[in-house]
Protein backbone atom coordinates (compact mmCIF):
# COMPACT_ATOMS: atom_id res chain seq x y z
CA UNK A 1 99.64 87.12 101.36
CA UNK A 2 102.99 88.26 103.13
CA UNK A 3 104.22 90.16 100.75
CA UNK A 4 107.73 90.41 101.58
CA UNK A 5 109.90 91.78 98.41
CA UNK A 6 108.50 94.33 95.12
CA UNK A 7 107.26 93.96 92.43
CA UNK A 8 105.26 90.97 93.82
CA UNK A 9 102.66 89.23 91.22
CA UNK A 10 99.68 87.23 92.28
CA UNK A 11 98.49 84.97 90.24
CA UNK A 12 95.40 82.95 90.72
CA UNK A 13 94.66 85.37 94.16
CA UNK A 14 96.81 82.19 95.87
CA UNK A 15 100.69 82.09 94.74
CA UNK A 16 103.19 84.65 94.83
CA UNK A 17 106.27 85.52 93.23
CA UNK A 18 108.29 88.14 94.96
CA UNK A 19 111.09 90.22 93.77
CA UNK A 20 113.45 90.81 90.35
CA UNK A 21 112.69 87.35 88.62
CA UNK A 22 114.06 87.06 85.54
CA UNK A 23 111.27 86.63 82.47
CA UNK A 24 111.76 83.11 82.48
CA UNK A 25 110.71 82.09 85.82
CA UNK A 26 108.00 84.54 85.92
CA UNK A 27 106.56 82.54 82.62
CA UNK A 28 107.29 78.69 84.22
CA UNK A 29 105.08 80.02 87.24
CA UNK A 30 102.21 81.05 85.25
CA UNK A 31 102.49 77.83 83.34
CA UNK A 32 102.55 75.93 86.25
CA UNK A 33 99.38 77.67 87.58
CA UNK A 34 97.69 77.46 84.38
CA UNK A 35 98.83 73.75 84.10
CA UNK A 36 96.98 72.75 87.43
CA UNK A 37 94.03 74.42 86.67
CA UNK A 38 93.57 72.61 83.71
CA UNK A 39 94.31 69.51 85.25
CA UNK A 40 91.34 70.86 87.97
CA UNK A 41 93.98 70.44 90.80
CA UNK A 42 93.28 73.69 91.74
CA UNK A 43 90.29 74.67 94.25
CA UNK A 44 87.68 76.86 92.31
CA UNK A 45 88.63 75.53 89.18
């Protein structure tokens, strides 16, 4: 994955967010992730 910063959360097994992220963006990613799965834009889903 080339983790490159801690903490590091994976979501999906596919995207990454590295490093002190504030609450905030940690939620929009999920969203976004969750959002494109529901949409089926995402392989597997």
């Amino acid at each position: 994955m080339g983790v490159r910063g801690v903490p590091c959360f994976i979501i999906e097994n596919k995207y990454a967010v590295m490093g002190a992220q504030d609450p905030q963006t940690l939620a929009d990613a999920i969203r976004q992730v969750a959002e494109l799965k529901a949409k089926g834009e995402m392989e597997g889903s």
